[in-house]
N, C-alpha and C. Protein backbone atom coordinates (compact mmCIF):
# COMPACT_ATOMS: atom_id res chain seq x y z
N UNK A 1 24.60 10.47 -13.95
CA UNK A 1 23.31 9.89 -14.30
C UNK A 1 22.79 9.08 -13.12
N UNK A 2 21.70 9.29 -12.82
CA UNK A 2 20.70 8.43 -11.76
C UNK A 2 21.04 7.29 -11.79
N UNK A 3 20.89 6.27 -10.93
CA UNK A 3 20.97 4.88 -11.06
C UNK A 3 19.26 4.55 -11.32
N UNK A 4 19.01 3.48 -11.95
CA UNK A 4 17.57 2.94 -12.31
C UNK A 4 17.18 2.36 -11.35
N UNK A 5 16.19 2.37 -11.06
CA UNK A 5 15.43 1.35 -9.80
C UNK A 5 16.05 -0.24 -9.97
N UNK A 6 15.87 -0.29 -8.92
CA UNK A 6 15.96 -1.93 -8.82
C UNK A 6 14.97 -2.97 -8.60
N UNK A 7 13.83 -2.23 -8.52
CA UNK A 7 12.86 -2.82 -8.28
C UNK A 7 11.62 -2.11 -8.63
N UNK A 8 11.03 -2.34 -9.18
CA UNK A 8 8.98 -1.87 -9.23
C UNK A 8 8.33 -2.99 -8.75
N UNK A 9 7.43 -2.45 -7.94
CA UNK A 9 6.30 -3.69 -7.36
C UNK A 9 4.72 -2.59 -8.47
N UNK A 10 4.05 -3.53 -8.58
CA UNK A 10 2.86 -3.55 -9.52
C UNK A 10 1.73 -4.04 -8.23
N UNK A 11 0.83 -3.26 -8.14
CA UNK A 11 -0.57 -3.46 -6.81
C UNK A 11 -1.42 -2.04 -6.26
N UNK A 12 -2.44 -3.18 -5.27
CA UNK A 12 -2.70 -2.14 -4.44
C UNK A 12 -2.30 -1.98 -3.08
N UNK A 13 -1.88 -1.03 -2.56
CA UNK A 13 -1.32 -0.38 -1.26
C UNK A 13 -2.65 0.04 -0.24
N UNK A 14 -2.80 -0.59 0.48
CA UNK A 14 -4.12 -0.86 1.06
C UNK A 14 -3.64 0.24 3.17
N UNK A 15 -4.60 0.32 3.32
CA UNK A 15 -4.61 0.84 4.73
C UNK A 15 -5.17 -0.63 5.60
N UNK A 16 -4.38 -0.43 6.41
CA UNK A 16 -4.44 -1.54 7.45
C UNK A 16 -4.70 -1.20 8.93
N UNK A 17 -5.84 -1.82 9.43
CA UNK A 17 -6.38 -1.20 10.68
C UNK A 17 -6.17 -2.74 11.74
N UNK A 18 -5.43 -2.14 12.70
CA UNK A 18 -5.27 -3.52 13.64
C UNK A 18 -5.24 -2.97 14.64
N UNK A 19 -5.58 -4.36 15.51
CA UNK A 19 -6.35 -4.12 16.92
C UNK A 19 -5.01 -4.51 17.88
N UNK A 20 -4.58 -3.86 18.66
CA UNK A 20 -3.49 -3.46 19.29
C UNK A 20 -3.30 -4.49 20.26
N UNK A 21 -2.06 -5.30 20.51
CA UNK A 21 -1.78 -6.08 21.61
C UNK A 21 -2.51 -7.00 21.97
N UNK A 22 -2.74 -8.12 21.07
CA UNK A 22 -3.55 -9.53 20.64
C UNK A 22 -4.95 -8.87 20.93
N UNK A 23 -5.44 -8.02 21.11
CA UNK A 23 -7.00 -8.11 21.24
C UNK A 23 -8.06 -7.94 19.93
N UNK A 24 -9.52 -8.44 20.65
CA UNK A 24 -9.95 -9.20 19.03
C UNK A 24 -10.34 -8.03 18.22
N UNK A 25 -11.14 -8.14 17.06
CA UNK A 25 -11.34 -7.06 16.51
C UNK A 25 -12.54 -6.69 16.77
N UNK A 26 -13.52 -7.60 17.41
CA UNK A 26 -14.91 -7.42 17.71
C UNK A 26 -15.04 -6.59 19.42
N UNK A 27 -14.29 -6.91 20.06
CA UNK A 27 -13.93 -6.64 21.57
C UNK A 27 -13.35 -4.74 21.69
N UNK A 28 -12.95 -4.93 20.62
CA UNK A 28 -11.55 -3.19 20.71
C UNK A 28 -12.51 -2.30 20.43
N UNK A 29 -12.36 -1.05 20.95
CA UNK A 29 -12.76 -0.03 20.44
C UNK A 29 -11.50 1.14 19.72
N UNK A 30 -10.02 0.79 19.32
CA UNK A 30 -9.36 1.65 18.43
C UNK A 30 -7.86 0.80 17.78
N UNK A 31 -8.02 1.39 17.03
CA UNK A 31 -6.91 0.94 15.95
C UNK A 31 -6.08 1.78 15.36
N UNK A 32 -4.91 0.56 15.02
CA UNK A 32 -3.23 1.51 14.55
C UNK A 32 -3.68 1.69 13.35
N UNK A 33 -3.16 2.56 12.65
CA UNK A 33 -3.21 2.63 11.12
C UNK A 33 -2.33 2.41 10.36
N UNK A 34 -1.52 1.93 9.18
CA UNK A 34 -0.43 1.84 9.03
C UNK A 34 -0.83 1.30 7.34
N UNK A 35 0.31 1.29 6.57
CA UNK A 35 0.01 0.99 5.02
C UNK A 35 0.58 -0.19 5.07
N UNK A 36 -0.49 -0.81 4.07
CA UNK A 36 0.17 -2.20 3.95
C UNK A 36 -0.14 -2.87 2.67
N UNK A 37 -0.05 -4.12 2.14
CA UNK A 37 -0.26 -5.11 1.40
C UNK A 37 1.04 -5.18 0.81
N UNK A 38 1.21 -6.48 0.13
CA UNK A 38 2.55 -7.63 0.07
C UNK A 38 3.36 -6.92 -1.09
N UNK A 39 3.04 -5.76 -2.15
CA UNK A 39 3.79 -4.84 -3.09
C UNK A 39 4.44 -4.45 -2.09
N UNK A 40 3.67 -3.33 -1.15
CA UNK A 40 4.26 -2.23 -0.74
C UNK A 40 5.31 -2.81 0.57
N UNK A 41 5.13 -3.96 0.82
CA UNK A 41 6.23 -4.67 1.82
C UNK A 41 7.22 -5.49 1.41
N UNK A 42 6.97 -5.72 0.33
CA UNK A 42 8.66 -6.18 -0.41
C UNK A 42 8.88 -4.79 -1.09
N UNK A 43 8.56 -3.89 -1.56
CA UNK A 43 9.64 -2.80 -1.40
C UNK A 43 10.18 -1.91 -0.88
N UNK A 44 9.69 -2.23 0.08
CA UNK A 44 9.98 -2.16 1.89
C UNK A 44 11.41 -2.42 1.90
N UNK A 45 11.09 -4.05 1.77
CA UNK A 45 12.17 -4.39 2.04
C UNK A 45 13.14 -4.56 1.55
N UNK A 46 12.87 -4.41 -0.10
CA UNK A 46 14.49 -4.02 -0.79
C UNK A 46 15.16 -2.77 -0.33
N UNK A 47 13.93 -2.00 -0.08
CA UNK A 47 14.85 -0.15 0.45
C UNK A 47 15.62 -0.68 1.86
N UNK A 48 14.51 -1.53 2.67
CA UNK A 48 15.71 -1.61 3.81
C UNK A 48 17.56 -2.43 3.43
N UNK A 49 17.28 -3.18 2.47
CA UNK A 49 18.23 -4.07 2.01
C UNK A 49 19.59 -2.75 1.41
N UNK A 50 19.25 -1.72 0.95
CA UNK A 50 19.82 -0.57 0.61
C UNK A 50 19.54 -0.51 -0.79
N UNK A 51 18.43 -1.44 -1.87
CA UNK A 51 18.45 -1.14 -2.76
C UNK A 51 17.60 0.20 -2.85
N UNK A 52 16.88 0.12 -4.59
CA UNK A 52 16.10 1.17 -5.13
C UNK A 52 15.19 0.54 -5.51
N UNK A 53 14.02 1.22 -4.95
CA UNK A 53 12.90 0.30 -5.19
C UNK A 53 11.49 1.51 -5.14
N UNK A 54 10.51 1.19 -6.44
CA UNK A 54 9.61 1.62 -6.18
C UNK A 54 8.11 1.47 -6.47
N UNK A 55 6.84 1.93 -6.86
CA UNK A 55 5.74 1.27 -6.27
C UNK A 55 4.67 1.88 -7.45
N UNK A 56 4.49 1.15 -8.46
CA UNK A 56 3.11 1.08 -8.83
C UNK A 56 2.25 0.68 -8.67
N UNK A 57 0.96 2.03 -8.38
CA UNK A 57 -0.28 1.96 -7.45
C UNK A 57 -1.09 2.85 -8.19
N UNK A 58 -2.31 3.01 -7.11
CA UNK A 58 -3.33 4.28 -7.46
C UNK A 58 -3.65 4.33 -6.57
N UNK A 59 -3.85 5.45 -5.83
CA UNK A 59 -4.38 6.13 -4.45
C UNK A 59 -5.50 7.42 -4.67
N UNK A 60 -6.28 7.52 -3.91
CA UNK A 60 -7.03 8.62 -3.63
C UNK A 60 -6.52 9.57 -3.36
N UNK A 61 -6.80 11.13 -3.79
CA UNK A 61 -6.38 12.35 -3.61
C UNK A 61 -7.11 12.42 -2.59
N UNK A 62 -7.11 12.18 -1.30
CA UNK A 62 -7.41 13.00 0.14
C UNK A 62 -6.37 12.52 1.14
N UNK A 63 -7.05 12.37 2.30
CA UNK A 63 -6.36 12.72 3.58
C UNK A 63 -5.53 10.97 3.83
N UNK A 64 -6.01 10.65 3.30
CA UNK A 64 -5.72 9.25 3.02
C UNK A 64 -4.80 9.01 2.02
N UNK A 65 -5.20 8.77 1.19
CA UNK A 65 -4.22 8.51 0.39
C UNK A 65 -2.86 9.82 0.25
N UNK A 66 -2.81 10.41 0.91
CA UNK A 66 -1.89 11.53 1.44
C UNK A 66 -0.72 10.76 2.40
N UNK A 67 -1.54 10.34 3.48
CA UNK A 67 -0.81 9.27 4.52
C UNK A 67 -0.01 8.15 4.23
N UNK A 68 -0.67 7.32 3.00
CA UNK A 68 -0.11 6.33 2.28
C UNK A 68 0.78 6.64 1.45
N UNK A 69 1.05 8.04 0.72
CA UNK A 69 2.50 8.20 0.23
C UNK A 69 3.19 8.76 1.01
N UNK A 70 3.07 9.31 2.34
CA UNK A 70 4.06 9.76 3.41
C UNK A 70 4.57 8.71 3.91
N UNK A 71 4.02 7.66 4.28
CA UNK A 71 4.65 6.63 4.10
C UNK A 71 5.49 6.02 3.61
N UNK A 72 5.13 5.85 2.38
CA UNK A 72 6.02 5.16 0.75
C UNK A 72 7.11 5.78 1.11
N UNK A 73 7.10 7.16 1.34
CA UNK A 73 8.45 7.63 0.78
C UNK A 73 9.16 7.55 2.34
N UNK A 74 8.53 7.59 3.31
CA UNK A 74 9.49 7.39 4.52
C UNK A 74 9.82 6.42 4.36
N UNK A 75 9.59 4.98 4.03
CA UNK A 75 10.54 3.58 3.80
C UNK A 75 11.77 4.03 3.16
N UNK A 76 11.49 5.13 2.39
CA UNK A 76 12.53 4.72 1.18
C UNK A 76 12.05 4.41 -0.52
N UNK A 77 11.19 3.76 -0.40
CA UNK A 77 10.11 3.44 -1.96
C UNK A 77 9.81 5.05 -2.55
N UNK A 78 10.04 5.06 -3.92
CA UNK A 78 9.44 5.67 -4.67
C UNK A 78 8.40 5.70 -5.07
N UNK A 79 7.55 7.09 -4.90
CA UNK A 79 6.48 6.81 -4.60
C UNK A 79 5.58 8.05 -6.14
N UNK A 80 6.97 7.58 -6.87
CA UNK A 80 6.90 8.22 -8.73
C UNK A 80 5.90 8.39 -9.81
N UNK A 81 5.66 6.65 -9.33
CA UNK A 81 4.72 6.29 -10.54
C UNK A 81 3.40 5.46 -9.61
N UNK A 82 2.96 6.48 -8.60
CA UNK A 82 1.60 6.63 -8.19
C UNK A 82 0.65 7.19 -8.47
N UNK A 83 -0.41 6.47 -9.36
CA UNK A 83 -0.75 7.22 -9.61
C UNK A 83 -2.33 7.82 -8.78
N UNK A 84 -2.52 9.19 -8.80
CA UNK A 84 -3.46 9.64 -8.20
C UNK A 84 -4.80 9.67 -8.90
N UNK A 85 -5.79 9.37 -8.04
CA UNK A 85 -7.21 9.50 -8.49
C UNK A 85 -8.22 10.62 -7.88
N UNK A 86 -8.45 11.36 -8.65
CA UNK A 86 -9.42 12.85 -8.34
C UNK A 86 -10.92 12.44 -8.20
N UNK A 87 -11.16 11.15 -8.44
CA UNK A 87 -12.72 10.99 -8.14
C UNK A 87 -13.21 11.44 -6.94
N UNK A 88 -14.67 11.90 -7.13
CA UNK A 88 -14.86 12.49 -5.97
C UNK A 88 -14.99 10.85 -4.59
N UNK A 89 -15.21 10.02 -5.11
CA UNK A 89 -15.27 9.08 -4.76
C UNK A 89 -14.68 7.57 -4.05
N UNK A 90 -13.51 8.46 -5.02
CA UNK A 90 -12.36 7.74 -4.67
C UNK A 90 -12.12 7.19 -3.30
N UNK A 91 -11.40 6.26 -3.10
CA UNK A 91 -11.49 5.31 -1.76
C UNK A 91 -10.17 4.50 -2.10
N UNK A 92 -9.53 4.45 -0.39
CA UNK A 92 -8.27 2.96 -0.35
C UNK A 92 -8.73 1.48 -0.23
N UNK A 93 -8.24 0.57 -0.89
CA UNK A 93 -8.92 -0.74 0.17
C UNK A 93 -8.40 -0.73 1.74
N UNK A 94 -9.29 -1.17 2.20
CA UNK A 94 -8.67 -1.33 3.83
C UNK A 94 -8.44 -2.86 4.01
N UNK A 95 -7.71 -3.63 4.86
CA UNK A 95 -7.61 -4.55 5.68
C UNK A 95 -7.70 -4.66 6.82
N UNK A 96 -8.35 -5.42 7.94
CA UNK A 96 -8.70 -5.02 9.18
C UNK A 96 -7.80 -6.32 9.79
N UNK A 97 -6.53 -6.58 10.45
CA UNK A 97 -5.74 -7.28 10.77
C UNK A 97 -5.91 -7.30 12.42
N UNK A 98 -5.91 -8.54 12.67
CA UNK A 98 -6.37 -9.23 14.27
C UNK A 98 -5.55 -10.16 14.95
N UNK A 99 -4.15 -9.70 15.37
CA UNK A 99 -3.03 -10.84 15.42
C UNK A 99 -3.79 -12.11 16.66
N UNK A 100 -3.01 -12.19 16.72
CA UNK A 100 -3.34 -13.54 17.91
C UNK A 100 -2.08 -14.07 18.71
N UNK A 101 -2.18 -14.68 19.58
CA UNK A 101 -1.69 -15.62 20.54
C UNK A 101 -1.69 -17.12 20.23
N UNK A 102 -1.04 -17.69 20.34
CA UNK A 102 -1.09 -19.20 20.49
C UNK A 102 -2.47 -19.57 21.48
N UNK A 103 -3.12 -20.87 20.45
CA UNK A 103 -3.41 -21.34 19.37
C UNK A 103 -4.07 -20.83 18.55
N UNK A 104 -4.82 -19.38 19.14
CA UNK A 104 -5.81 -18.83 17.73
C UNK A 104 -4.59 -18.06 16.67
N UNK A 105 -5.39 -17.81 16.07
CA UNK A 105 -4.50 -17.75 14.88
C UNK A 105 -4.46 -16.21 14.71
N UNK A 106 -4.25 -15.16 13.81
CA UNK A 106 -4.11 -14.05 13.02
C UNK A 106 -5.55 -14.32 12.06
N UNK A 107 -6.20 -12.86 12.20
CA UNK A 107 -7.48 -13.20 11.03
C UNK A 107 -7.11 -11.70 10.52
N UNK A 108 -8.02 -12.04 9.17
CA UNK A 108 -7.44 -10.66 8.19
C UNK A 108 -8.84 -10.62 7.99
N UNK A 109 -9.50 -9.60 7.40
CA UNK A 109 -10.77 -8.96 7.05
C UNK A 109 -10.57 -7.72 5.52
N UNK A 110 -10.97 -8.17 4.54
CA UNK A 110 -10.62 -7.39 3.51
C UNK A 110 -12.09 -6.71 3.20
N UNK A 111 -11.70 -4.94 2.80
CA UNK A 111 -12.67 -4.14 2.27
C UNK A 111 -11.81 -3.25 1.34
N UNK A 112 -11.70 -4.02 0.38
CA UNK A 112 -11.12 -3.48 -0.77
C UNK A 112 -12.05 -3.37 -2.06
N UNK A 113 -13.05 -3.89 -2.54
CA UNK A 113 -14.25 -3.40 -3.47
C UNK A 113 -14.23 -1.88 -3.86
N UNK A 114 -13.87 -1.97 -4.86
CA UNK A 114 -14.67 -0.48 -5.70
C UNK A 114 -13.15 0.45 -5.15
N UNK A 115 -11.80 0.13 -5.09
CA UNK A 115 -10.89 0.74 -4.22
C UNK A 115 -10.12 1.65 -5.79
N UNK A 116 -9.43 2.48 -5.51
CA UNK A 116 -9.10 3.46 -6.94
C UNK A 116 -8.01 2.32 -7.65
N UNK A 117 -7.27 1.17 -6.95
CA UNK A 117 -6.65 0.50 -7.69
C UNK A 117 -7.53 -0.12 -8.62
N UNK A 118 -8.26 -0.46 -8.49
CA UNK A 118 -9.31 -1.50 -9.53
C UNK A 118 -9.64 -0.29 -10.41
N UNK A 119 -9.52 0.75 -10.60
CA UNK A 119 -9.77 1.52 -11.97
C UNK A 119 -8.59 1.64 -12.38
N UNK A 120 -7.08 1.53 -12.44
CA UNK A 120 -6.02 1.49 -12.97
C UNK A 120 -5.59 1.58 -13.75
N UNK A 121 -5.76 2.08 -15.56
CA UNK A 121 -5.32 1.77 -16.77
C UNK A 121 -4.14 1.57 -17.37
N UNK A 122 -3.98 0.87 -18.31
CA UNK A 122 -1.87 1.08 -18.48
C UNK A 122 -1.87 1.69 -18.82
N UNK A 123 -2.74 2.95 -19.42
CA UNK A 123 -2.60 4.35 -20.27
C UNK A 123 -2.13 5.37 -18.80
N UNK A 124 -2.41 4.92 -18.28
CA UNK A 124 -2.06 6.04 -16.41
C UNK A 124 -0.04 5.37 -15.92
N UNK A 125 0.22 4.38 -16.32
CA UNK A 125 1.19 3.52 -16.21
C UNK A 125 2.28 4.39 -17.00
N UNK A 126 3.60 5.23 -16.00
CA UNK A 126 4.32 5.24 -17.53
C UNK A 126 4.88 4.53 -18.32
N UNK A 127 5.06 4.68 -19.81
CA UNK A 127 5.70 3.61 -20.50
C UNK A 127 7.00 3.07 -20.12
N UNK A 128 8.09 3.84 -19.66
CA UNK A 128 9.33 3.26 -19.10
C UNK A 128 9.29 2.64 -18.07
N UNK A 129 7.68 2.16 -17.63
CA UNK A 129 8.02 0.60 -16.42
C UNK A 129 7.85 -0.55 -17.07
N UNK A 130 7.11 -0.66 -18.04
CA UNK A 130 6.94 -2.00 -18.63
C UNK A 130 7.21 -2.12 -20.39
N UNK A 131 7.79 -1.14 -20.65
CA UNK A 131 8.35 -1.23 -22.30
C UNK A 131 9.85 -0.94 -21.83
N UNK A 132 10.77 -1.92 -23.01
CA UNK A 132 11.91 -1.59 -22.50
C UNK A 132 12.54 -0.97 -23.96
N UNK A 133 13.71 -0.13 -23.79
CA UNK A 133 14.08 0.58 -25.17
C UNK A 133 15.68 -0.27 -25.95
C-alpha cells in the first residue's frame, strides 16, 4: 500500500518573472521564469526534506500552466489534485520579483486578479484532502 502524503499545501502557484542579477525591473529588458508562491515552496521543501508532499491549486490548460506542473512534479510535489481550468480565458497570477543589493531592498509586483485560482470550488477539491474517514 502507498504511503499517504505528508503534506498538502492549499493556494495559488503563481509564475514569477525576475529581473536577473540585481537589475531593476524598469531598466531590464528580459526575465527568468520560474513557479512560485509560499504553497508551492514549502512543498518544495518538504520533498527536498525527503518527505511526500503535494499541492492544491488550479492552473490554466495552456502553455503555461503546462510549465507550472512540469515543474511541480520535477521538485518532487504532487501535482494530483491540480486542478485544471478549460476556460478559454483562463490565466496564472504572475509576480514580477526585483532582488536588490544592499540598502535597496527586494520589490515584488503582483498581477494575480481574475487568476483560475480565484474560481476554485471545493466541489473541484477531492474529498479525501479535507474529509477524513
Amino acid at each position: 500500500m502507498e504511503r499517504m502524503l505528508d503534506l498538502v499545501t492549499l493556494g495559488e502557484i503563481m509564475l514569477r518573472l525576475s529581473s536577473p542579477s540585481n537589475e531593476r525591473l524598469a531598466r531590464g529588458e528580459v526575465f527568468e521564469k520560474h513557479a512560485g508562491g509560499s504553497e508551492i515552496n514549502v512543498a518544495c521543501g518538504v520533498a527536498m526534506l525527503g518527505l511526500k508532499a503535494g499541492v492544491v491549486s488550479k492552473l490554466p490548460d495552456n502553455q503555461i500552466g503546462k510549465y507550472i506542473r512540469n515543474n511541480i512534479r520535477f521538485s518532487g510535489v504532487s501535482d494530483e489534485f491540480i486542478v485544471i481550468d478549460e476556460d478559454k480565458n483562463a490565466r496564472v497570477g504572475i509576480y514580477y520579483y526585483e532582488s536588490a543589493s544592499h540598502p535597496r531592498k527586494p520589490e515584488v509586483i503582483y498581477d494575480r486578479a481574475n487568476s483560475s485560482f480565484t474560481t476554485i470550488q471545493l466541489d473541484e477539491i477531492p474529498e479525501e484532502i479535507y474529509k477524513s474517514t
